[in-house]
C-alpha atoms as a PDB file:
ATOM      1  CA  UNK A   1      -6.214   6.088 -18.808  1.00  0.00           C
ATOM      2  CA  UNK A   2      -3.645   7.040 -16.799  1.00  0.00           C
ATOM      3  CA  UNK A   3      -0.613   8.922 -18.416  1.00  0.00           C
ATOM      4  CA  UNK A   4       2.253   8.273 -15.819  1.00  0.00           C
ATOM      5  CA  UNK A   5       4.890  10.305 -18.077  1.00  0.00           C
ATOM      6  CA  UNK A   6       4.764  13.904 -17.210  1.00  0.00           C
ATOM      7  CA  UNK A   7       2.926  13.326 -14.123  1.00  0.00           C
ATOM      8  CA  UNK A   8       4.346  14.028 -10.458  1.00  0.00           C
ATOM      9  CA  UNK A   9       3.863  10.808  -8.271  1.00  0.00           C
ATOM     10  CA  UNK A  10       3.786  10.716  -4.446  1.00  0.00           C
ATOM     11  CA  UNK A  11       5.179   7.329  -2.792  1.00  0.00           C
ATOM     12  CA  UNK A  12       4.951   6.789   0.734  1.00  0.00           C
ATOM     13  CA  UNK A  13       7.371   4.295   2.376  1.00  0.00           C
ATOM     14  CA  UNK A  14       9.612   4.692  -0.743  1.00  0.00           C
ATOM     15  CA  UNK A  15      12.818   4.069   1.023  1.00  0.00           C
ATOM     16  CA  UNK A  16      13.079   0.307   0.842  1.00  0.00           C
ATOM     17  CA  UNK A  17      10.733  -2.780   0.126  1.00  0.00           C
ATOM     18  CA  UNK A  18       7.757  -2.434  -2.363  1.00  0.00           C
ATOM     19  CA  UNK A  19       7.629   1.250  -2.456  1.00  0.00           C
ATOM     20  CA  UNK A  20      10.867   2.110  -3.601  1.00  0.00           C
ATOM     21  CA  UNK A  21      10.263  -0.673  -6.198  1.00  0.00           C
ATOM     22  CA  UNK A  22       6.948   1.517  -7.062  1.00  0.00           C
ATOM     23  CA  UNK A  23       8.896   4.740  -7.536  1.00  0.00           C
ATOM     24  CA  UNK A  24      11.762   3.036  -9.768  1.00  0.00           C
ATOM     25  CA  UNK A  25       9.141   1.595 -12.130  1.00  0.00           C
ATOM     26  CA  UNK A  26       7.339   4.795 -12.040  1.00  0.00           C
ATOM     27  CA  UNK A  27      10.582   6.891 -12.847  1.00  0.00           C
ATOM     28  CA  UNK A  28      11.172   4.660 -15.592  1.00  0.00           C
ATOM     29  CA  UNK A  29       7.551   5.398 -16.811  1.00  0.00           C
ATOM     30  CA  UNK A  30       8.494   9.090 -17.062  1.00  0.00           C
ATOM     31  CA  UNK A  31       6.634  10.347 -13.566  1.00  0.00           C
ATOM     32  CA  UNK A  32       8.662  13.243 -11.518  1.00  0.00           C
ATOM     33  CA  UNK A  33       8.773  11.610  -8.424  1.00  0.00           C
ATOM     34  CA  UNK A  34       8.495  12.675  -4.434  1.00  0.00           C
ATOM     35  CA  UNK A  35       9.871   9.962  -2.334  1.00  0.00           C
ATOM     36  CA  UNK A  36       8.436  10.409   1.570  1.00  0.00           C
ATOM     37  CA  UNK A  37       9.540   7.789   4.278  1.00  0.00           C
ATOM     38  CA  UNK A  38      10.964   8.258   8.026  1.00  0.00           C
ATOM     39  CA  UNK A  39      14.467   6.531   6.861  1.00  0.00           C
ATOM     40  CA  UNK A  40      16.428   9.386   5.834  1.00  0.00           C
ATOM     41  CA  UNK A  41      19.140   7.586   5.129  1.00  0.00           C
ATOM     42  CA  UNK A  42      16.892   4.853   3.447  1.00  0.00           C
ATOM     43  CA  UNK A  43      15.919   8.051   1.277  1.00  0.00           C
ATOM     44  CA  UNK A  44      19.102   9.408  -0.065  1.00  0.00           C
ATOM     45  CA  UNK A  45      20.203   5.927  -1.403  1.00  0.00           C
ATOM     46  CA  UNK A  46      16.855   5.487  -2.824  1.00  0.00           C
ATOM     47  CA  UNK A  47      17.365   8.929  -4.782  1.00  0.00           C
ATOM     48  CA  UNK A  48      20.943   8.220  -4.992  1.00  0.00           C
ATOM     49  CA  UNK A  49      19.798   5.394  -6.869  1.00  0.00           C
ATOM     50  CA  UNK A  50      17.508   6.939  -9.116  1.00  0.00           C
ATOM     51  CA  UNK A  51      19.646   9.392 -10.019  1.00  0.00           C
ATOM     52  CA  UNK A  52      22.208   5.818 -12.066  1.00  0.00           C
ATOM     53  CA  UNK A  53      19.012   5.165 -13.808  1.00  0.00           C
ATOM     54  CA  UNK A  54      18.531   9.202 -15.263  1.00  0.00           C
ATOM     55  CA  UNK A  55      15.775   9.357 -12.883  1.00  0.00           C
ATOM     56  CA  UNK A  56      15.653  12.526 -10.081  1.00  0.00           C
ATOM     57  CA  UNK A  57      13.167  12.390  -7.033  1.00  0.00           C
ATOM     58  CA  UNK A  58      12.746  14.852  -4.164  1.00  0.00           C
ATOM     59  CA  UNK A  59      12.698  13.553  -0.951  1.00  0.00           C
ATOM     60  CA  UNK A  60      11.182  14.562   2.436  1.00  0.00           C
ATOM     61  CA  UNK A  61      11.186  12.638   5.728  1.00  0.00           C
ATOM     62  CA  UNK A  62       7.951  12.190   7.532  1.00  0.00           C
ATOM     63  CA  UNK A  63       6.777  10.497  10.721  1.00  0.00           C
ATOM     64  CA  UNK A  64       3.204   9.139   9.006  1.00  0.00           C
ATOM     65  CA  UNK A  65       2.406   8.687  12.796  1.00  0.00           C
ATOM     66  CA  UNK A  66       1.916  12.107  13.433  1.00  0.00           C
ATOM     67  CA  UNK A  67      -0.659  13.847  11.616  1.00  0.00           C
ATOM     68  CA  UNK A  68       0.974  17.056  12.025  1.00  0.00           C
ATOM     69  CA  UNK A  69       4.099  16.065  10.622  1.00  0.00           C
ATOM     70  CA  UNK A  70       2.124  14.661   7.537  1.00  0.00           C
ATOM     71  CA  UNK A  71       0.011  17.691   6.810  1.00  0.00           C
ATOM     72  CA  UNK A  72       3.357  20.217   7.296  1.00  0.00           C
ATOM     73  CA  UNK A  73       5.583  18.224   4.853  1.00  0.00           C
ATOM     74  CA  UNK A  74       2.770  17.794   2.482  1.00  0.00           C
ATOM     75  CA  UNK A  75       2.689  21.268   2.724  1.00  0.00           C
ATOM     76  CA  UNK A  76       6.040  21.465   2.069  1.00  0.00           C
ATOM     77  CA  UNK A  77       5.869  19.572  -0.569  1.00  0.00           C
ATOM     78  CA  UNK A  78       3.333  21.308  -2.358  1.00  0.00           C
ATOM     79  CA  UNK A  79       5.388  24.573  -1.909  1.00  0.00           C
ATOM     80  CA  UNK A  80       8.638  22.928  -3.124  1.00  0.00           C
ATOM     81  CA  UNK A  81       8.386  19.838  -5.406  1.00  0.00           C
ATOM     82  CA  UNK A  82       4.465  21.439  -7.007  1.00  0.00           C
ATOM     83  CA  UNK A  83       0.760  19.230  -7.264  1.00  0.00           C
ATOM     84  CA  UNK A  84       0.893  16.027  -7.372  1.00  0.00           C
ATOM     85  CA  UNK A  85      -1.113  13.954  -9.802  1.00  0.00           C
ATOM     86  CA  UNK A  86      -0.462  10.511  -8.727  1.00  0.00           C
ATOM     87  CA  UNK A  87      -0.688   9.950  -4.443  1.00  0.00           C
ATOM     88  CA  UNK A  88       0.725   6.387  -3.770  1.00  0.00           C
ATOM     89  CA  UNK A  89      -0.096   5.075  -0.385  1.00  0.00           C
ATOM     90  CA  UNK A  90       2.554   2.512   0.239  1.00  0.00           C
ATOM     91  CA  UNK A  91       4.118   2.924   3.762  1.00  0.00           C
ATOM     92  CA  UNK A  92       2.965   0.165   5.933  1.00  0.00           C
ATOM     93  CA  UNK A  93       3.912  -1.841   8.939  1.00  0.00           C
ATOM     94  CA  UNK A  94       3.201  -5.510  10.391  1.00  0.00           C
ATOM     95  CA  UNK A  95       3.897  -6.799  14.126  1.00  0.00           C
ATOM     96  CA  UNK A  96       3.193 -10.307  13.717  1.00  0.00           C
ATOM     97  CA  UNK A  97       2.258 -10.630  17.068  1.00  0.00           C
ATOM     98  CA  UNK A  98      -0.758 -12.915  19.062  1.00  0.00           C
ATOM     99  CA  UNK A  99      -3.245 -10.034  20.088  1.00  0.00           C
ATOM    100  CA  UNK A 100      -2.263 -10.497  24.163  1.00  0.00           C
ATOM    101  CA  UNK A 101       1.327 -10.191  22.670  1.00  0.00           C
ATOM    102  CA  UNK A 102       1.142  -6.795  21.213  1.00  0.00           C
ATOM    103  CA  UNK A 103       2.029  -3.524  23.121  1.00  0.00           C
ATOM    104  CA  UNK A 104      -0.917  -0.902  22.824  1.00  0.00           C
ATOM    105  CA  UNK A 105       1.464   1.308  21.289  1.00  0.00           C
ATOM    106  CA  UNK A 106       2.008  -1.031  18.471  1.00  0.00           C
ATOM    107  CA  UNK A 107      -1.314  -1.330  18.006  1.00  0.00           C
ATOM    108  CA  UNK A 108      -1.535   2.221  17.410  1.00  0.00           C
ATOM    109  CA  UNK A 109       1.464   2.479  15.200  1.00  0.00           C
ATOM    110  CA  UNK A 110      -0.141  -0.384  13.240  1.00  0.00           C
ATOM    111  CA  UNK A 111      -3.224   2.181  12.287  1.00  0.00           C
ATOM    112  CA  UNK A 112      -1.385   5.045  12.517  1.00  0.00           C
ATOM    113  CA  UNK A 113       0.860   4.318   9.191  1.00  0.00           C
ATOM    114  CA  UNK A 114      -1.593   1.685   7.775  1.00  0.00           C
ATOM    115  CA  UNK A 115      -4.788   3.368   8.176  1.00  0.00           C
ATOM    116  CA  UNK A 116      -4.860   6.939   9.415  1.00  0.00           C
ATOM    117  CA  UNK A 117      -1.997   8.046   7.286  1.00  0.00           C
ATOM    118  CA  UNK A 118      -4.149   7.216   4.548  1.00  0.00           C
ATOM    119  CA  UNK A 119      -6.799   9.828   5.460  1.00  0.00           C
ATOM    120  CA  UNK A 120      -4.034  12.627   6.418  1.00  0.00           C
ATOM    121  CA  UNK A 121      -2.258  12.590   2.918  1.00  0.00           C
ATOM    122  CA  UNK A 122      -5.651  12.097   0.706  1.00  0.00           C
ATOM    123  CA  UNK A 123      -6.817  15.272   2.695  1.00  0.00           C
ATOM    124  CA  UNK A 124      -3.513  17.008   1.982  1.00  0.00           C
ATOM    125  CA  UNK A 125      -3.279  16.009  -1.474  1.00  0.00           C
ATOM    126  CA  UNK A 126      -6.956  15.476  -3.139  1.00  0.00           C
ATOM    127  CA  UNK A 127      -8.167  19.335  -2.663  1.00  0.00           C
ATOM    128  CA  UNK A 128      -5.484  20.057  -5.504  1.00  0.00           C
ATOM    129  CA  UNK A 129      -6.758  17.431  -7.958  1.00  0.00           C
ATOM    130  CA  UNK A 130     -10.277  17.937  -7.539  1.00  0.00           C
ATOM    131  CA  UNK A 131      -8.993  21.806  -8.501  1.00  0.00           C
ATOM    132  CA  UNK A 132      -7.514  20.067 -11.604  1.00  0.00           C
ATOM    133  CA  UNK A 133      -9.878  17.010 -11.862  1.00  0.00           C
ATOM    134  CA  UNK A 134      -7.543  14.563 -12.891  1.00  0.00           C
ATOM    135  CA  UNK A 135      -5.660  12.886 -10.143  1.00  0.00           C
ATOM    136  CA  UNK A 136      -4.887   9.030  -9.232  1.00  0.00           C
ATOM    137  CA  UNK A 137      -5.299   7.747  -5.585  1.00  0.00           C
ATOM    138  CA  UNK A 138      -3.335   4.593  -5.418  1.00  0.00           C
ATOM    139  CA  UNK A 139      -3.996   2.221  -2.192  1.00  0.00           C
ATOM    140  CA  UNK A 140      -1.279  -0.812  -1.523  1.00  0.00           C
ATOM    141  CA  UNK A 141      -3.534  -2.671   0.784  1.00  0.00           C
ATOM    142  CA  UNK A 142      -3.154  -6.452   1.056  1.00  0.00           C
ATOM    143  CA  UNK A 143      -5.016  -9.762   0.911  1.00  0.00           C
ATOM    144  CA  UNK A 144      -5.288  -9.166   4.454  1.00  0.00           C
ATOM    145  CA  UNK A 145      -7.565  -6.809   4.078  1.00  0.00           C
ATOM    146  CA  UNK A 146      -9.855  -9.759   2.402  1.00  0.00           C
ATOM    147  CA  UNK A 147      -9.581 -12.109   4.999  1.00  0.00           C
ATOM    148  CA  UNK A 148      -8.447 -12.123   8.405  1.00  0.00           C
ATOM    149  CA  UNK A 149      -5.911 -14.710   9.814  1.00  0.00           C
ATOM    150  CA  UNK A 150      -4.398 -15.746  13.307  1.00  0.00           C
ATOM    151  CA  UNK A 151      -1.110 -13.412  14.815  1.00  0.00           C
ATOM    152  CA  UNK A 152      -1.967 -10.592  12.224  1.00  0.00           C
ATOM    153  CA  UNK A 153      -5.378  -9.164  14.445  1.00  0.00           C
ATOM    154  CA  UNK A 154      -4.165  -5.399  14.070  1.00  0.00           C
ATOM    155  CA  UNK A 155      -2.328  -5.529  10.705  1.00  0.00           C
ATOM    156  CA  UNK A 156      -5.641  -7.798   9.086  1.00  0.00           C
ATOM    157  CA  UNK A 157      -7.903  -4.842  10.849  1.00  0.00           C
ATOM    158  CA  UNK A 158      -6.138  -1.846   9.443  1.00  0.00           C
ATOM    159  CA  UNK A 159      -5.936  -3.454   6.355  1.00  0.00           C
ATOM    160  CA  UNK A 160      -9.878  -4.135   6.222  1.00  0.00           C
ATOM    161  CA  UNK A 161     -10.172  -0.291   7.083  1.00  0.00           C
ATOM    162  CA  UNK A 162      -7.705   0.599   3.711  1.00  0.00           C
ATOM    163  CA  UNK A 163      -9.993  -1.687   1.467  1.00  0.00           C
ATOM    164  CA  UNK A 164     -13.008   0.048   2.768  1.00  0.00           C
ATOM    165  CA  UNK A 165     -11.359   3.725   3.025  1.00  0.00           C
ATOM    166  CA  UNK A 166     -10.771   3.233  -1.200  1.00  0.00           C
ATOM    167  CA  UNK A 167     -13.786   1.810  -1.253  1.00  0.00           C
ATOM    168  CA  UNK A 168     -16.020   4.906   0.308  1.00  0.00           C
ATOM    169  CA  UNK A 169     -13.858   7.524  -1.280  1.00  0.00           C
ATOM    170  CA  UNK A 170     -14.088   5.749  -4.706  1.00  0.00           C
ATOM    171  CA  UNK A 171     -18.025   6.059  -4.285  1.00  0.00           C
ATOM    172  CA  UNK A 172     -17.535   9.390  -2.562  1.00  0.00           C
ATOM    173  CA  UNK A 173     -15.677  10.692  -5.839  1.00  0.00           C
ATOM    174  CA  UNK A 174     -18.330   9.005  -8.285  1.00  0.00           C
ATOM    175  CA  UNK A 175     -21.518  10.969  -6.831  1.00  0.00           C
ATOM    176  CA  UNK A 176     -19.315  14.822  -6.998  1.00  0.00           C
ATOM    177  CA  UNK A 177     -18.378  13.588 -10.444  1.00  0.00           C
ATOM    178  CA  UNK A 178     -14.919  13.679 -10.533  1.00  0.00           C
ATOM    179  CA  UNK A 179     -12.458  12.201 -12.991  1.00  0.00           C
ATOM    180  CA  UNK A 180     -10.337  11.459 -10.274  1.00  0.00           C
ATOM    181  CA  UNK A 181      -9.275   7.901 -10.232  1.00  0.00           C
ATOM    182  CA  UNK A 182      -8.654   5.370  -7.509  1.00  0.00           C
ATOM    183  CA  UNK A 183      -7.293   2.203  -6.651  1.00  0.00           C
ATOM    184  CA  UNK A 184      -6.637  -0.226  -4.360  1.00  0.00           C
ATOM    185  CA  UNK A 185      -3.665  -2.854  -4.599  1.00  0.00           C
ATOM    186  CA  UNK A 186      -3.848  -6.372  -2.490  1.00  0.00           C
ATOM    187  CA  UNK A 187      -1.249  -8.937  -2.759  1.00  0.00           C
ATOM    188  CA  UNK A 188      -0.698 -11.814  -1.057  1.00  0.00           C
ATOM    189  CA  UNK A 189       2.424 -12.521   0.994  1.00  0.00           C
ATOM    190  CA  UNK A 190       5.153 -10.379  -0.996  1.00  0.00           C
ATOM    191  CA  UNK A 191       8.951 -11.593  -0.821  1.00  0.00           C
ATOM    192  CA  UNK A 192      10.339  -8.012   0.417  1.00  0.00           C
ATOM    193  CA  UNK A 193      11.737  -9.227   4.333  1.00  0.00           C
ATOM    194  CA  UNK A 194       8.707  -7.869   5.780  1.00  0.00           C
ATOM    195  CA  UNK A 195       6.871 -10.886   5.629  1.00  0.00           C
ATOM    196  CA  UNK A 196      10.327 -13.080   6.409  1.00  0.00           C
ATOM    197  CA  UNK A 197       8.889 -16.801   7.709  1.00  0.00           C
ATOM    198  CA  UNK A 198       5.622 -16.540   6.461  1.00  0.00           C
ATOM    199  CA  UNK A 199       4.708 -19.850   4.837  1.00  0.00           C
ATOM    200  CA  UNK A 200       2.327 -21.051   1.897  1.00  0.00           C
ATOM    201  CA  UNK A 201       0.613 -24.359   1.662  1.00  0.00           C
ATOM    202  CA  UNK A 202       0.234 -24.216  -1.554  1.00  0.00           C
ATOM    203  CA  UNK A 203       2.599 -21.999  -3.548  1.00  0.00           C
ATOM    204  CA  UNK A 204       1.107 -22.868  -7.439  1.00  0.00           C
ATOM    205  CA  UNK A 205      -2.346 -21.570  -5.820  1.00  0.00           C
ATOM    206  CA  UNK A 206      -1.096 -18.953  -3.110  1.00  0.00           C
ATOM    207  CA  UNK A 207       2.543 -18.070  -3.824  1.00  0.00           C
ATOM    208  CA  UNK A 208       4.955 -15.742  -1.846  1.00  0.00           C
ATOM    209  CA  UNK A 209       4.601 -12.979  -4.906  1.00  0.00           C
ATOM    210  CA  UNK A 210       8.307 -11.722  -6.298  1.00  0.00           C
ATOM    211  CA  UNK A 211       8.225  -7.673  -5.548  1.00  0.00           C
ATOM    212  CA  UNK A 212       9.136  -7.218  -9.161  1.00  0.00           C
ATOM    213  CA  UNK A 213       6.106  -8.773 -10.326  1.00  0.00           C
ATOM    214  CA  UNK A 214       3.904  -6.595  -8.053  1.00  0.00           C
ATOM    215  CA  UNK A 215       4.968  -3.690  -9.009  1.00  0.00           C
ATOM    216  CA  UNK A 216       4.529  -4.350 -13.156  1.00  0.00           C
ATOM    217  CA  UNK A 217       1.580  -4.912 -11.973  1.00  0.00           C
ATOM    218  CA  UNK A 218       0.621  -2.691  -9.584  1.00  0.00           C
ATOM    219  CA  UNK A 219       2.184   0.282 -12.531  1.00  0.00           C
ATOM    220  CA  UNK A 220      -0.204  -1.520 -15.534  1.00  0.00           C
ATOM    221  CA  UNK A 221      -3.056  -1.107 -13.192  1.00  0.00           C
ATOM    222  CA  UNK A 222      -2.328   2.598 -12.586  1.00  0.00           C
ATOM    223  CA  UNK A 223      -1.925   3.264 -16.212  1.00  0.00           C
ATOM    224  CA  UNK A 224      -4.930   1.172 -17.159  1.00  0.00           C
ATOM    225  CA  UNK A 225      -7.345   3.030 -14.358  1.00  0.00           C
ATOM    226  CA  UNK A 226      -8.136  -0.231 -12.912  1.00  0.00           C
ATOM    227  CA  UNK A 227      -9.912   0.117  -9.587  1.00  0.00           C
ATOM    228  CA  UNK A 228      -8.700  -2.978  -8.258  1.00  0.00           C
ATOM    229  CA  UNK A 229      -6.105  -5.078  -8.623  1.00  0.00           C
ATOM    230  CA  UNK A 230      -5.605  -8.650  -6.648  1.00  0.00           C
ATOM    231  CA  UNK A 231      -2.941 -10.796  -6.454  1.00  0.00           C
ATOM    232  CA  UNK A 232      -3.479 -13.811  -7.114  1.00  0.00           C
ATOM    233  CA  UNK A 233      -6.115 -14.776  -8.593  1.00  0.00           C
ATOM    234  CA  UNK A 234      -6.833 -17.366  -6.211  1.00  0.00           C
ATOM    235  CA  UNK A 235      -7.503 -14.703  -3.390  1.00  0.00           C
ATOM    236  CA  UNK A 236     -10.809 -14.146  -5.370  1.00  0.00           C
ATOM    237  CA  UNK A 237     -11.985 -16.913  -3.775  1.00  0.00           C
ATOM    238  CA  UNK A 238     -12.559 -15.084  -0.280  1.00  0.00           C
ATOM    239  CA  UNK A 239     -15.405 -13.250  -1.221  1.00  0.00           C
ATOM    240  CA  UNK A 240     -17.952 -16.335  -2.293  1.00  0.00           C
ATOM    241  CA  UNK A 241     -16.039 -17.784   0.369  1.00  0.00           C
ATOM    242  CA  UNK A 242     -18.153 -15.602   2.549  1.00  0.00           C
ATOM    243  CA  UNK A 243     -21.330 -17.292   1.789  1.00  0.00           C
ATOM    244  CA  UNK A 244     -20.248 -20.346   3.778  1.00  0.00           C
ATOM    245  CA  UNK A 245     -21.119 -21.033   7.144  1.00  0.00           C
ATOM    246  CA  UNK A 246     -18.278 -19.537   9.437  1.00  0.00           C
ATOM    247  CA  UNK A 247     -17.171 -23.315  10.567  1.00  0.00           C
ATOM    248  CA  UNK A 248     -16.637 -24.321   7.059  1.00  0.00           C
ATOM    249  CA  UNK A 249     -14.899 -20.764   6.149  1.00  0.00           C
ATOM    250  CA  UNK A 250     -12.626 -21.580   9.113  1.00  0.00           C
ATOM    251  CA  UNK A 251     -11.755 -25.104   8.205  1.00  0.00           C
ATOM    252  CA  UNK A 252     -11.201 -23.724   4.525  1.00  0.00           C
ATOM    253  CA  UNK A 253      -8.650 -21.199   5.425  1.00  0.00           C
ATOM    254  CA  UNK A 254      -6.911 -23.885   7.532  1.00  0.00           C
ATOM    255  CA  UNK A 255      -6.518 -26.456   4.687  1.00  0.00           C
ATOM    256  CA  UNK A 256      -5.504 -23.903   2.477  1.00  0.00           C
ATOM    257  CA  UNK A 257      -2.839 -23.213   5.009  1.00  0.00           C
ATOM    258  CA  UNK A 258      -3.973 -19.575   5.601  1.00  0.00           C
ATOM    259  CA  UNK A 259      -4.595 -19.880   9.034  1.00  0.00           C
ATOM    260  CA  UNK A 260      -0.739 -21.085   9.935  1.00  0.00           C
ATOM    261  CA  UNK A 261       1.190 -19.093   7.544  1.00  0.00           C
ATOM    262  CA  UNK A 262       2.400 -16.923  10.571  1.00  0.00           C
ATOM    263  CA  UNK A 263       3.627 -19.667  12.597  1.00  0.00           C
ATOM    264  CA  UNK A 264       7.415 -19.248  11.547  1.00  0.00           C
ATOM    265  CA  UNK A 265       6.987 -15.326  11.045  1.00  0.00           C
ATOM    266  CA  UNK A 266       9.910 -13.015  11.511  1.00  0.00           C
ATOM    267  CA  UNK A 267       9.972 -10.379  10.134  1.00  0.00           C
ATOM    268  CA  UNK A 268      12.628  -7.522   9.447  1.00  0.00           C
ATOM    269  CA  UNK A 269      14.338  -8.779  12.589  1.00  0.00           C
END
């Protein structure tokens, strides 16, 4: 079990949305908390926040699109704030575009926060816990990264690569030994603005999930070491789903409404 009181937690993208849901729930759970996003301003109210609820957090802006920002304010961080025991991998990023429709810069961006970040902060941080052998390696991924679905091409693929990074490093952990815990996190469509305009078919079998209820969740399944956590229950389905011949798989996803939820998408504006 994980014992989130005492510990220091890492949250990326904690200024806003899910992850600086993630950090209040954590505060409240007793963790010392390091907030890191690239909205400074986003930052200071999120600590400024913290601060009414008798929580503290240090905070440190970084550009998880450059690998050399990420690996000097981890750095930093280390030096300043100490080791971190918890490493939550929140930040993340969605363009909601056809694939012709996206820039190649976006593209890039798109796997820059929701994929490569991933591997630049584990690096940073996991040396330290594998000193210590205790450490938790939290992954917000998505149901995305389950199934793949039409105007989502580079957000579905970076997502597939964050189920499969956990995944290989969870394995990768296992054969050295280590106590060192991971987990991966995949909701469905989450009611923070990101997603603003997605639509479900079927809401009592695939509802947009309240951010509150997430995070419980997503803080039970830290504490209770559970290596994967998937939301909802329904989302299960995907992987006998697999089994099916890709025609059938297709018209599946398109009566469950999968397929069209992105037609009205708009995002943070």
């Amino acid at each position: 079990m994980t014992d989130i009181n005492g510990s220091r937690a890492l949250v990326t993208g904690a200024a806003s949305g899910i992850g600086r849901l993630l950090a209040t729930e954590l505060g409240k759970a007793g963790a010392s908390l390091v907030l890191w996003d690239v909205d400074a301003q986003g930052l200071s109210a999120a600590q400024a926040e913290l601060r009414r609820t008798g929580c503290d957090a240090d905070i440190y802006v970084c550009d998880l699109t450059r690998r050399e920002e990420i690996e000097a304010v981890a750095a930093q961080t280390l030096a300043e704030s100490g080791p971190v025991d918890i490493l939550v991998n929140n930040a993340g990023i969605v363009s909601g575009k056809g694939l012709l429709d996206i820039s190649p810069a976006e593209i890039e961006r798109t796997f820059q926060v929701n994929t490569l970040a991933l591997f630049w902060t584990t690096r940073a941080f996991l040396p330290g816990m594998l000193e210590r052998d205790r450490g938790h390696l939290v992954t917000i991924a998505s149901a995305a990264g389950l199934a793949g679905t039409s105007k989502l091409t580079d957000y579905c693929s970076s997502k597939f690569a964050a189920v499969g990074f956990d995944e290989s490093l969870r394995v990768e952990l296992k054969r050295q030994g280590s106590k060192i815990v991971t987990t991966v996190v995949c909701p469905f469509y989450t009611d923070t603005g990101m997603f603003e305009g997605v639509r479900t078919r079927f809401p009592w079998l695939l509802p947009i999930l309240d951010p509150d209820y997430v995070v419980r969740r997503t803080v039970r399944a830290i504490e209770a070491d559970r290596r994967r956590l998937i939301m909802p229950r329904f989302v299960y389905t995907g992987w006998p789903s697999r089994l099916l011949p890709v025609g059938w798989f297709d018209a599946m996803m398109a009566f469950f409404g999968i397929s069209h939820s992105m037609d009205d998408f708009q995002g943070r504006g």
